[in-house]
N, C-alpha and C. Protein backbone atom coordinates (compact mmCIF):
# COMPACT_ATOMS: atom_id res chain seq x y z
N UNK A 1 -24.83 0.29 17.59
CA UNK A 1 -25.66 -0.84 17.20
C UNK A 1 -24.98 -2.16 17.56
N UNK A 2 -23.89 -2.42 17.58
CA UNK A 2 -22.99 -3.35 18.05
C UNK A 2 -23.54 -3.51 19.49
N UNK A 3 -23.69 -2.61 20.05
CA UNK A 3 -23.93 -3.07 22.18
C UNK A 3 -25.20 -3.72 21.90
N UNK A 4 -26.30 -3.39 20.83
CA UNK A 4 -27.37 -3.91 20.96
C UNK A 4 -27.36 -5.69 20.13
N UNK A 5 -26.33 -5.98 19.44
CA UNK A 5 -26.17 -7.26 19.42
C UNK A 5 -27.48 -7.77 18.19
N UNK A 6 -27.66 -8.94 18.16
CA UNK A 6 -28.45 -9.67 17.10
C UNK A 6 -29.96 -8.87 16.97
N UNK A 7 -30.84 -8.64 16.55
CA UNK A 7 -32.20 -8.13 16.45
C UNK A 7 -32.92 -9.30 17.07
N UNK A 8 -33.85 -8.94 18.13
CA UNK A 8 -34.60 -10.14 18.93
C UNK A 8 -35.55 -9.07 19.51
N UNK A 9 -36.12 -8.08 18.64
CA UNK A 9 -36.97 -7.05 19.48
C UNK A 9 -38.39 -7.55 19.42
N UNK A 10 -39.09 -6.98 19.93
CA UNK A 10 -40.48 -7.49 20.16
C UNK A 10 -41.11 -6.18 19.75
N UNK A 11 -40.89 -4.96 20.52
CA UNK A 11 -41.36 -3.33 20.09
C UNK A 11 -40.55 -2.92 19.30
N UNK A 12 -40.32 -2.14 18.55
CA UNK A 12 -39.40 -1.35 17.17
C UNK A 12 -40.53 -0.18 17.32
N UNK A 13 -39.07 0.73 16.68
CA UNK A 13 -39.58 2.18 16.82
C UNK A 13 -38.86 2.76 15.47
N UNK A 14 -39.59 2.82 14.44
CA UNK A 14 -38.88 3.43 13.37
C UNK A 14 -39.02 4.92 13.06
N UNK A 15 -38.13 5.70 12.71
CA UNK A 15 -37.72 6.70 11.88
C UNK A 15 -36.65 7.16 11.01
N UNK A 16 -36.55 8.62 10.37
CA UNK A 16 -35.80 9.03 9.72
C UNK A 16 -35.12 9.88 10.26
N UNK A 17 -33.69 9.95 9.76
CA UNK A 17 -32.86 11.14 10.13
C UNK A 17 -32.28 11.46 9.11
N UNK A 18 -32.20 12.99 8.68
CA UNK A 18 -31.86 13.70 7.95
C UNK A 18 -30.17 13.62 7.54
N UNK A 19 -29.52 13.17 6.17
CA UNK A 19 -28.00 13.36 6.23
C UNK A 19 -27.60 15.06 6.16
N UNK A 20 -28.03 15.30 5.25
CA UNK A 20 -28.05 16.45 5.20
C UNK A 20 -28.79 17.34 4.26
N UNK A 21 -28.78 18.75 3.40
CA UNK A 21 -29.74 19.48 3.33
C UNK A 21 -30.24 18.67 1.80
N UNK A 22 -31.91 18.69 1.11
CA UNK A 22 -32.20 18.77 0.04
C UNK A 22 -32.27 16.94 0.15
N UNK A 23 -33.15 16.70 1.33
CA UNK A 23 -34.07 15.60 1.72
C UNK A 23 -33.13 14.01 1.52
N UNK A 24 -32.21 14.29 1.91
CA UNK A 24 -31.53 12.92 2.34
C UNK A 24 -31.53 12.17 3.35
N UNK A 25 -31.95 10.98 3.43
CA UNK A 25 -32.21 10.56 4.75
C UNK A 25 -31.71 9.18 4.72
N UNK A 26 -31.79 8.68 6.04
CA UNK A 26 -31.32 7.34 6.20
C UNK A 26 -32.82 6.84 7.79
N UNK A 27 -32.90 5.39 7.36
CA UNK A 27 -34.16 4.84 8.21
C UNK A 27 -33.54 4.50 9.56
N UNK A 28 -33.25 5.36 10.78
CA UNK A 28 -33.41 4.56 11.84
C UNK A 28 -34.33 3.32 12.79
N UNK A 29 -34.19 2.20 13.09
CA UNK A 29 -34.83 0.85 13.81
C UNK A 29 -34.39 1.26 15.23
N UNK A 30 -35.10 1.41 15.95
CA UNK A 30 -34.75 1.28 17.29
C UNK A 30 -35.69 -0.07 18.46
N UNK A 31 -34.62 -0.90 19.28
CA UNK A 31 -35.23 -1.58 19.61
C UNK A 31 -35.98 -0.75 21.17
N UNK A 32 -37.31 -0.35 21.31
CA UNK A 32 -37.79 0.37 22.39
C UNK A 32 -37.92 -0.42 23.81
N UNK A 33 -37.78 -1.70 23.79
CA UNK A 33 -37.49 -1.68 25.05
C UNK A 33 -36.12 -1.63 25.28
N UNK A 34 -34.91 -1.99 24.92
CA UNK A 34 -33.73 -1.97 25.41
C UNK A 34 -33.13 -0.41 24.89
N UNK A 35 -34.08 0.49 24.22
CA UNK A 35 -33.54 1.63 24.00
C UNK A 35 -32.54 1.98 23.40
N UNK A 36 -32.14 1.09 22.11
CA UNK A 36 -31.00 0.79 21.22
C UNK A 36 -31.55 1.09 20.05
N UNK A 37 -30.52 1.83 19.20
CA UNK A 37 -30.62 1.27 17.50
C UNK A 37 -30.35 0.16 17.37
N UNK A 38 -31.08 -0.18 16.39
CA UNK A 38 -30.73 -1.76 16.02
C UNK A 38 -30.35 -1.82 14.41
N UNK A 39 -30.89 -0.45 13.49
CA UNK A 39 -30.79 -1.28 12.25
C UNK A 39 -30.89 0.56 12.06
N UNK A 40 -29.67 0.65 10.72
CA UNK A 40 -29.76 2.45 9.96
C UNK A 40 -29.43 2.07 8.63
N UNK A 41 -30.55 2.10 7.94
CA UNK A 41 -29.63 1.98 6.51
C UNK A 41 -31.09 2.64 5.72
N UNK A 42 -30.74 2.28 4.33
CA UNK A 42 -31.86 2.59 3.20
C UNK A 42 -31.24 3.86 2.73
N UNK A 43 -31.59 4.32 1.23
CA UNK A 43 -31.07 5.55 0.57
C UNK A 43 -32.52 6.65 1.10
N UNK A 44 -33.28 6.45 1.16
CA UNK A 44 -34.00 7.49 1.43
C UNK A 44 -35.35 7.04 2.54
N UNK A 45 -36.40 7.72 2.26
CA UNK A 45 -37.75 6.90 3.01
C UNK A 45 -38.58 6.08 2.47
N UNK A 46 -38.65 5.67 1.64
CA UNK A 46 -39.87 4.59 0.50
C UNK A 46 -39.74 3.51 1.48
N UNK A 47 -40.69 3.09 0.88
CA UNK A 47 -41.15 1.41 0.94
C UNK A 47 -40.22 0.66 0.75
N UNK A 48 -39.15 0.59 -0.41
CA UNK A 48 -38.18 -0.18 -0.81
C UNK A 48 -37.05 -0.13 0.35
N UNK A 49 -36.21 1.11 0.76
CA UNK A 49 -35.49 0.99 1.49
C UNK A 49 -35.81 0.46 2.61
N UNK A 50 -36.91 0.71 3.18
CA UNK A 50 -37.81 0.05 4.83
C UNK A 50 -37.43 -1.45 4.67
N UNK A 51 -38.22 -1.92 3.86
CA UNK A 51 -38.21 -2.87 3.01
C UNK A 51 -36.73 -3.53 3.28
N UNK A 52 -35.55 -2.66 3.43
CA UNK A 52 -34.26 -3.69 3.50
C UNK A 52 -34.27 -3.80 5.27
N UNK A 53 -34.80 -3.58 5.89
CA UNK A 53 -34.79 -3.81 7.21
C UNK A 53 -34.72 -5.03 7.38
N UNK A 54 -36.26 -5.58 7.24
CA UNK A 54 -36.74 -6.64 7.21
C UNK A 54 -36.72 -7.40 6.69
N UNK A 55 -35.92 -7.23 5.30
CA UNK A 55 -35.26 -8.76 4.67
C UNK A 55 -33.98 -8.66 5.37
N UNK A 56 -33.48 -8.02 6.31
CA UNK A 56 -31.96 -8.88 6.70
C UNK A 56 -32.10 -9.74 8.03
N UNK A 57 -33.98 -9.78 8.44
CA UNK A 57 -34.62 -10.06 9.56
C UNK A 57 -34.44 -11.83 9.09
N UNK A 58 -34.44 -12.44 10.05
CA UNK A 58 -34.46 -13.67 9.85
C UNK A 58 -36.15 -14.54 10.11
N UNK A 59 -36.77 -15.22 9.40
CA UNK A 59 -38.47 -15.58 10.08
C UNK A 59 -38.95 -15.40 11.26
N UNK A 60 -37.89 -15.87 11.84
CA UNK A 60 -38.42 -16.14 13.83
C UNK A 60 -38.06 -14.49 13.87
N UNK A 61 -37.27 -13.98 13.84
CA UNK A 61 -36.85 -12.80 13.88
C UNK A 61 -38.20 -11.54 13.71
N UNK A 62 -38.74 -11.52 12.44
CA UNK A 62 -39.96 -10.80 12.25
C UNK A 62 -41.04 -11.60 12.97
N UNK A 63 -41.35 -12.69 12.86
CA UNK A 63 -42.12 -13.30 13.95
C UNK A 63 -42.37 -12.75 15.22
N UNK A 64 -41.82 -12.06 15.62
CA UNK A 64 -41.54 -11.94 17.17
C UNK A 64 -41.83 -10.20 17.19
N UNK A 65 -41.69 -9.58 16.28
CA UNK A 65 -42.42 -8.06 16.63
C UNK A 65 -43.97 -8.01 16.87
N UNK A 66 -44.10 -7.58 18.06
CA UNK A 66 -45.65 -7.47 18.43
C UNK A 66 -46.09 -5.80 17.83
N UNK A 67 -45.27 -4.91 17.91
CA UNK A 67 -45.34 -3.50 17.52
C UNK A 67 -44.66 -2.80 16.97
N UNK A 68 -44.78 -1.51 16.08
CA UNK A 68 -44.24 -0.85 15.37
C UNK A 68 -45.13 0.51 15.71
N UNK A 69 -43.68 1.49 16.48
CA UNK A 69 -44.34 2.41 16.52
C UNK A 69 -43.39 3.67 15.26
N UNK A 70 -44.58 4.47 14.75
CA UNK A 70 -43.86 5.45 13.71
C UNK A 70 -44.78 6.36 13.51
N UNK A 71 -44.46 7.36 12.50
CA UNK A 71 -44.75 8.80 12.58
C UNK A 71 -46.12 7.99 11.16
N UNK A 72 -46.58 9.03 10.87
CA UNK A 72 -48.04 8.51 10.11
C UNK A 72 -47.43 8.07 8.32
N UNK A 73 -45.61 8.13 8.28
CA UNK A 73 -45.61 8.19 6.24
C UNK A 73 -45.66 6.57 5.80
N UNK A 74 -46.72 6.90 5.08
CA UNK A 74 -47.38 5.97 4.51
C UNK A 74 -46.21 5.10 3.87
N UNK A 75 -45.13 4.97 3.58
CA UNK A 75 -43.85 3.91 3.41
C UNK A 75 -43.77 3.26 4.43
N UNK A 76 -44.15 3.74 5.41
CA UNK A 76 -43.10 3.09 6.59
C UNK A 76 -44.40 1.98 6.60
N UNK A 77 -45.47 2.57 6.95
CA UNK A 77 -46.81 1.71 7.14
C UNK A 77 -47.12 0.41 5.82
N UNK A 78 -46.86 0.67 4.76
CA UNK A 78 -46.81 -0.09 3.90
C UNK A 78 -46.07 -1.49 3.85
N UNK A 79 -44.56 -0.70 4.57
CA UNK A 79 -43.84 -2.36 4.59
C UNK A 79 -44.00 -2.71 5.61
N UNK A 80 -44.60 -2.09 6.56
CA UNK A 80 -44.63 -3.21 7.94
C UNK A 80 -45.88 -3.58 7.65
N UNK A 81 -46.70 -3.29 7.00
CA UNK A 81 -48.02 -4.18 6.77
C UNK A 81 -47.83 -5.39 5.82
N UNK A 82 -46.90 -5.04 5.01
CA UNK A 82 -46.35 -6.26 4.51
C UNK A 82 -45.38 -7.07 4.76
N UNK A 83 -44.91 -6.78 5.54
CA UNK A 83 -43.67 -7.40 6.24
C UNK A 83 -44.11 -8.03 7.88
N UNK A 84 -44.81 -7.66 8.71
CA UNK A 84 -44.93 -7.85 9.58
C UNK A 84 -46.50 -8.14 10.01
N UNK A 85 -46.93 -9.01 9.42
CA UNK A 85 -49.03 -8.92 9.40
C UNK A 85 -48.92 -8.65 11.29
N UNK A 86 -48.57 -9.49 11.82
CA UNK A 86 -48.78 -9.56 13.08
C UNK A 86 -48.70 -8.53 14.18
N UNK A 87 -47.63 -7.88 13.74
CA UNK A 87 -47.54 -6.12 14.53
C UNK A 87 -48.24 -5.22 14.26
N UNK A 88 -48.76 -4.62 15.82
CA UNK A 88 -49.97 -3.37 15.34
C UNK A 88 -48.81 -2.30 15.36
N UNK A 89 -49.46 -1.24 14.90
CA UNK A 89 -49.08 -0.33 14.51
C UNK A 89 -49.56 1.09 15.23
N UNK A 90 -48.64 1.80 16.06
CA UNK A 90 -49.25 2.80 16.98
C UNK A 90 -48.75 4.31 16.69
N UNK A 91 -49.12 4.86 15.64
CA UNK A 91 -48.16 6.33 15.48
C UNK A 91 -48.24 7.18 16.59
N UNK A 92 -47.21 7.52 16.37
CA UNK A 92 -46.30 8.75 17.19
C UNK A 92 -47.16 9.40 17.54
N UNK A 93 -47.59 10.17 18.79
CA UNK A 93 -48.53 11.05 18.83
C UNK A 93 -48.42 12.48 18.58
N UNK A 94 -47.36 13.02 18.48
CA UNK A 94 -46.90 14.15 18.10
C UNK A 94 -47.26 14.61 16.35
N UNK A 95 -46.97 12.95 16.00
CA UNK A 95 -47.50 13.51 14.49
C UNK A 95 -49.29 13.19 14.31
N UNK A 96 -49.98 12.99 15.13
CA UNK A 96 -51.21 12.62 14.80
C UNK A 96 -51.88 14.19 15.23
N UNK A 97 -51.26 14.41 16.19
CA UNK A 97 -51.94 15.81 16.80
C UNK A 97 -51.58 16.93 15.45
């Protein structure tokens, strides 16, 4: 996350990755055009942890996402609808099928 430097993404690609067994997870940010993580944190998947993404975002910072692409859980969709009015939102197609 360091090579990818300050957050200035325009596309973001969020998910989860598993720590380990009995549903622990942590929120990966990836910036999709430069093909970087940009942001891993949160205790699990809710709204709240998502939620710390984007408050460490600075105005111009969230300003500037045109998209958010993610799998269909309704957390993730929640805070970027509240966090981000301006970014559409394109799920994963793997999870829509």
């Amino acid at each position: 996350m360091r090579r990818a430097g300050e957050p200035d993404a325009k596309v973001i690609g969020v998910d989860e990755i598993s720590m380990r067994k009995g549903h622990m997870y942590k929120i990966i940010v990836s910036d999709l055009e430069k093909g970087l993580p940009i942001w891993a944190g949160g205790n699990d998947r809710s709204e709240e942890s998502m939620n710390g993404f984007y408050n460490e975002l600075k105005p111009e910072e969230k300003a500037q996402i045109r998209l958010v692409v993610m799998d269909m859980w309704k957390a993730f969709e929640k805070s970027a609808k509240k966090n981000i009015l301006q970014a559409a939102i394109l799920y994963d197609k793997f999870h829509v099928i």
